[in-house]
N, C-alpha and C. Protein backbone atom coordinates (compact mmCIF):
# COMPACT_ATOMS: atom_id res chain seq x y z
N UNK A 1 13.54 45.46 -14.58
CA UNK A 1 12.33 44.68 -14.38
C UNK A 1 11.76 45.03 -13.01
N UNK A 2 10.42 45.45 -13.16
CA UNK A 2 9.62 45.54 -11.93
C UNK A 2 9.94 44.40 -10.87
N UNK A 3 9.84 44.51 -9.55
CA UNK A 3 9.29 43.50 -8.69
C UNK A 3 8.18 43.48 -8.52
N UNK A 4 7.56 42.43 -8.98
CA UNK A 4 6.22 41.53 -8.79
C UNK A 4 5.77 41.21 -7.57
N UNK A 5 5.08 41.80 -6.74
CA UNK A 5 4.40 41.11 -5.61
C UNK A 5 3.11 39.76 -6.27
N UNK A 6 3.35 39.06 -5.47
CA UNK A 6 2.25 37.60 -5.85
C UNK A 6 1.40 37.58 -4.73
N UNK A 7 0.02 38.06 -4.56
CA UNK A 7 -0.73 38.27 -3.36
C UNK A 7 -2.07 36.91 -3.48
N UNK A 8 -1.33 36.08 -5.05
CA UNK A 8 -2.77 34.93 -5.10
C UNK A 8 -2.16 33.70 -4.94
N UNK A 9 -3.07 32.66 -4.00
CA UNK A 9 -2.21 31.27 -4.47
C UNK A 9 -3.52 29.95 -4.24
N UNK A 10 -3.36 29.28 -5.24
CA UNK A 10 -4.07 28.03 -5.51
C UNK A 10 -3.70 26.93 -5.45
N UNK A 11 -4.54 26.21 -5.07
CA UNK A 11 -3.98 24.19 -4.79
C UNK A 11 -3.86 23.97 -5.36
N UNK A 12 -2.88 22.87 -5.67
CA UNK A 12 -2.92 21.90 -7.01
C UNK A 12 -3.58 20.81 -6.70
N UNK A 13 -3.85 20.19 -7.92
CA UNK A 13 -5.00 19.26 -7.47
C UNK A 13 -3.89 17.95 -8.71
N UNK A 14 -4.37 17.00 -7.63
CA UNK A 14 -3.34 15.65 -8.02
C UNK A 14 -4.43 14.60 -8.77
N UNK A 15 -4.56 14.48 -9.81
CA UNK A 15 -5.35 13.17 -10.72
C UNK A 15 -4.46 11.89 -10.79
N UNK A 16 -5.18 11.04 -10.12
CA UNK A 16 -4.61 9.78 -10.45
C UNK A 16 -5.09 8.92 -11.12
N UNK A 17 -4.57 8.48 -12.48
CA UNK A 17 -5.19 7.21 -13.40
C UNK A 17 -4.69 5.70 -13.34
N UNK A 18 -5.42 5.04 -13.52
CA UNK A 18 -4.53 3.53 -13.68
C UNK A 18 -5.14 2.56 -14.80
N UNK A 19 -4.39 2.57 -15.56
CA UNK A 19 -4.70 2.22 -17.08
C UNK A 19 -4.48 0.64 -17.19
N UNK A 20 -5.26 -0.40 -18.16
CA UNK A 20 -4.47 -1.34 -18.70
C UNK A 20 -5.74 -1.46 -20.25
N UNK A 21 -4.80 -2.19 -20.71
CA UNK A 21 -5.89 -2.36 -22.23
C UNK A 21 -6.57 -3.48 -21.91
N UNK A 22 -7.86 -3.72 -22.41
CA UNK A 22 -8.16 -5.25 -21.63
C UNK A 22 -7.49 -6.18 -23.35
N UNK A 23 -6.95 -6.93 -22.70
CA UNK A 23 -6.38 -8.43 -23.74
C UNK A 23 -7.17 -8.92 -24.87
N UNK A 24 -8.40 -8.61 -24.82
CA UNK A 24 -8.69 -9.01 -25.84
C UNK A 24 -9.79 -8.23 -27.14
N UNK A 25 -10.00 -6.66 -26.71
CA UNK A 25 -10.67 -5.59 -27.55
C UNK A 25 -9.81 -4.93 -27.44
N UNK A 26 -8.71 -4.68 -26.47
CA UNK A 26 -8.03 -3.12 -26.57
C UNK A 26 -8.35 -1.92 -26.15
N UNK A 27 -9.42 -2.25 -25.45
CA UNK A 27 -10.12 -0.87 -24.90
C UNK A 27 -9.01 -0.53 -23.47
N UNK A 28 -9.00 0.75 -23.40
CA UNK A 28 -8.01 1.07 -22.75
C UNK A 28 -9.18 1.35 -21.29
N UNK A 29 -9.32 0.98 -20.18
CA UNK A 29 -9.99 0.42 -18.65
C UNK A 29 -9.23 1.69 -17.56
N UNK A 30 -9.67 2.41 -16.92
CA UNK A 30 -9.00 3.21 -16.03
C UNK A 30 -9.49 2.55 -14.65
N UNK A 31 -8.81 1.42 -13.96
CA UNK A 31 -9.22 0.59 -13.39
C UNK A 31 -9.92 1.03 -11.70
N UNK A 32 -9.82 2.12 -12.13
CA UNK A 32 -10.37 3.30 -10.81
C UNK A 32 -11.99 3.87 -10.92
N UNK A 33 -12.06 3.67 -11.98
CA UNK A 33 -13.71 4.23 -12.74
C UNK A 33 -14.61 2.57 -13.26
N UNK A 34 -15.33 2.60 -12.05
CA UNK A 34 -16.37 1.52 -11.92
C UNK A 34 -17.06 1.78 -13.41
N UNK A 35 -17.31 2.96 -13.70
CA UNK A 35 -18.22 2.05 -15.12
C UNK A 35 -17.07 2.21 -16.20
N UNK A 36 -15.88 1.94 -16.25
CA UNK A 36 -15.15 0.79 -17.22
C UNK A 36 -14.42 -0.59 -17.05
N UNK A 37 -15.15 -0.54 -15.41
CA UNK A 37 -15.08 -2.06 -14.91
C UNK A 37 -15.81 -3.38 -14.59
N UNK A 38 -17.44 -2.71 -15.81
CA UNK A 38 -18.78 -3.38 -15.68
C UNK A 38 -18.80 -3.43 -14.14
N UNK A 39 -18.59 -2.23 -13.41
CA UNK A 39 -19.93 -2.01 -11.97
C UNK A 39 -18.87 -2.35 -10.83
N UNK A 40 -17.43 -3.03 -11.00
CA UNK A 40 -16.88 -3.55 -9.61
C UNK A 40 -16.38 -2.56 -9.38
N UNK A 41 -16.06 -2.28 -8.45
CA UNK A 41 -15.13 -1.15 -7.56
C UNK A 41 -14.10 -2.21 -6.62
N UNK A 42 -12.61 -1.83 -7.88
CA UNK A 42 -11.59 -2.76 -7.09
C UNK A 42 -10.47 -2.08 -6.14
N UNK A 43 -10.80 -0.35 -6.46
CA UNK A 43 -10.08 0.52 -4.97
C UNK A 43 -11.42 0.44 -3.74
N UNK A 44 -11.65 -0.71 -3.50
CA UNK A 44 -12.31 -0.67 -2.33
C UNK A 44 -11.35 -0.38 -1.20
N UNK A 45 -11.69 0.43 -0.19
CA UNK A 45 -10.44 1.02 0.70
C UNK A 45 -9.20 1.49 0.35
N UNK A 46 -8.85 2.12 -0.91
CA UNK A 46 -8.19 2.00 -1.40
C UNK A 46 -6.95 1.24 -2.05
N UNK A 47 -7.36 0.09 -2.35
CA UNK A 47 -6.92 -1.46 -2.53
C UNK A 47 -5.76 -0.90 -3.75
N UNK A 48 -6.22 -0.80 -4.74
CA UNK A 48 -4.95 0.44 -5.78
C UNK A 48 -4.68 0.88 -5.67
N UNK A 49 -4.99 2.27 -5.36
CA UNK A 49 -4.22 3.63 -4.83
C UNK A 49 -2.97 2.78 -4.04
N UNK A 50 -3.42 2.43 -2.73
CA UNK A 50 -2.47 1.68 -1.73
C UNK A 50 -1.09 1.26 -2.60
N UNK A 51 -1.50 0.60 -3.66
CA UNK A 51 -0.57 -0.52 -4.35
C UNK A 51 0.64 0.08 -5.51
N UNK A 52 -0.27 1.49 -6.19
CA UNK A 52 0.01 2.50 -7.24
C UNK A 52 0.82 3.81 -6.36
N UNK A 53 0.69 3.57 -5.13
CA UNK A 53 1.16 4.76 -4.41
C UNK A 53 1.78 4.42 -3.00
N UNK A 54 2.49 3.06 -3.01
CA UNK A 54 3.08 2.43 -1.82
C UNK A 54 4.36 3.49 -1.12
N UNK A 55 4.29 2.95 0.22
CA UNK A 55 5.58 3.82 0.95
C UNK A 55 6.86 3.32 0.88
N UNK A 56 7.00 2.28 -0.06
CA UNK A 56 8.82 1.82 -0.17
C UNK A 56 9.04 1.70 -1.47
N UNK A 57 9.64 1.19 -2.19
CA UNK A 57 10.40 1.51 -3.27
C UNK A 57 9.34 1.26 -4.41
N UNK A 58 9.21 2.39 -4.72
CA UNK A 58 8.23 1.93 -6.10
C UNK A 58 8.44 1.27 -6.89
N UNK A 59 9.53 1.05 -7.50
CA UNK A 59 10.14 0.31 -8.72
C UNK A 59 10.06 -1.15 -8.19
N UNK A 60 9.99 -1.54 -6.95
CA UNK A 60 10.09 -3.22 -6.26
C UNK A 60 8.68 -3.24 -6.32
N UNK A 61 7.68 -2.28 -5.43
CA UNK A 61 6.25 -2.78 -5.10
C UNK A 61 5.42 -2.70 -6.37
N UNK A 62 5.93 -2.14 -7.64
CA UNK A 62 5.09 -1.70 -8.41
C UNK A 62 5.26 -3.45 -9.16
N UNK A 63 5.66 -3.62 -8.92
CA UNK A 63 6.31 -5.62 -9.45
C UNK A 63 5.57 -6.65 -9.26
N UNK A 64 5.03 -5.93 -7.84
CA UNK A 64 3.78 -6.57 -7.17
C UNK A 64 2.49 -6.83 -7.45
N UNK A 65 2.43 -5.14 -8.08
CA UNK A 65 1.00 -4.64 -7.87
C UNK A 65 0.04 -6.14 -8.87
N UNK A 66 -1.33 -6.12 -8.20
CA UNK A 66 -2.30 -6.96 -8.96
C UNK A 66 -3.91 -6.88 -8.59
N UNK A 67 -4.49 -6.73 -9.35
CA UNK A 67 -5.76 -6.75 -9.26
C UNK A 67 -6.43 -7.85 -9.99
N UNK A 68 -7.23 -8.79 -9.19
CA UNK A 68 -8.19 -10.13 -10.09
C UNK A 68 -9.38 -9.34 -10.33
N UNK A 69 -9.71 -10.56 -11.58
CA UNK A 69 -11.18 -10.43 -11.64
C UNK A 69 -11.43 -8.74 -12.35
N UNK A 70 -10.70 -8.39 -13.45
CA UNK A 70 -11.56 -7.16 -14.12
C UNK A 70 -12.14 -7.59 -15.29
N UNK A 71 -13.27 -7.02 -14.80
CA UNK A 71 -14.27 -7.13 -15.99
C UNK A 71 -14.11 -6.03 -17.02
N UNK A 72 -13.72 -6.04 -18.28
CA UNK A 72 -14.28 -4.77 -18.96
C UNK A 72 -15.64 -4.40 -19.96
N UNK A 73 -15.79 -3.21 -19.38
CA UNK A 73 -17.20 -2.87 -19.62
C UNK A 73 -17.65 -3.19 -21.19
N UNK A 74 -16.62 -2.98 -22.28
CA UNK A 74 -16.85 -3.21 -23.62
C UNK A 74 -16.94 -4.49 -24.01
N UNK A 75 -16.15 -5.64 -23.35
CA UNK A 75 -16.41 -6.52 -24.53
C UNK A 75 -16.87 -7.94 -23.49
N UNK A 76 -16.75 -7.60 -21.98
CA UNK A 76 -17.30 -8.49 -21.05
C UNK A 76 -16.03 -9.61 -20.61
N UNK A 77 -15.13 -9.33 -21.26
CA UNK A 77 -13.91 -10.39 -20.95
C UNK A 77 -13.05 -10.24 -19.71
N UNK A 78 -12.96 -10.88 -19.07
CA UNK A 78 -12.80 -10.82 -17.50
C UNK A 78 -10.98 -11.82 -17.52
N UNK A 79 -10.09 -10.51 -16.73
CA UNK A 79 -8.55 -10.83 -17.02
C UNK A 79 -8.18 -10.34 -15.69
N UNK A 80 -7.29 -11.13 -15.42
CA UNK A 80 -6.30 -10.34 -14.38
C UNK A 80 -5.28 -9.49 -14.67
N UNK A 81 -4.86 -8.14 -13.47
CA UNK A 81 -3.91 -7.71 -14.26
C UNK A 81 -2.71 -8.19 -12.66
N UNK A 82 -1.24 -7.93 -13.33
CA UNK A 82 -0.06 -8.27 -12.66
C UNK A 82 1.34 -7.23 -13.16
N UNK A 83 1.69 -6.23 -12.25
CA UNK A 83 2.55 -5.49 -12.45
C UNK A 83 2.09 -3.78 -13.29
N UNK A 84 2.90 -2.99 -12.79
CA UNK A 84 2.03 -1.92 -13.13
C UNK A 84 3.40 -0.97 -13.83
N UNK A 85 3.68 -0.10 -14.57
CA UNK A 85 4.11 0.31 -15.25
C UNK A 85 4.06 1.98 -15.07
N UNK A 86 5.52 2.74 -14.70
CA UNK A 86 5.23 4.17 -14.75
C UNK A 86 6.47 5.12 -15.33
């Protein structure tokens, strides 16, 4: 087998989602994308990210995590969510 020189290299690029179904249509909400949150933006300063991507034990802070007050864009029913799942 030849040796391969590798003279190309590219970033990876990191997508982050944060999902919940809203409770009462099922529409699945990516709570990061204002228009499936009828217009709020609840990573203000990164208020999620922060919470979805904490510096101590994920499995404890993720126990934590909570966001009030989502609206979803489909059916207008407004739920809190509590604890996040990965």
């Amino acid at each position: 087998m030849a040796d391969l020189e590798i003279e190309m290299e590219v970033s990876a690029r990191l997508d982050i989602e944060v999902f919940v179904d809203c409770p009462h249509c099922g529409y699945m909400i990516d709570l990061l994308k204002e228009d499936e949150t009828d217009g709020q933006n609840h990573n203000d300063e990164g208020y999620i990210l922060a919470q979805a991507c904490p510096s101590g034990l994920w499995i404890d802070e993720h126990e934590k995590f909570e966001v009030d007050e989502v609206t979803c864009t489909k059916c207008k029913t407004t739920f809190n969510v509590k604890g996040l799942e990965w």
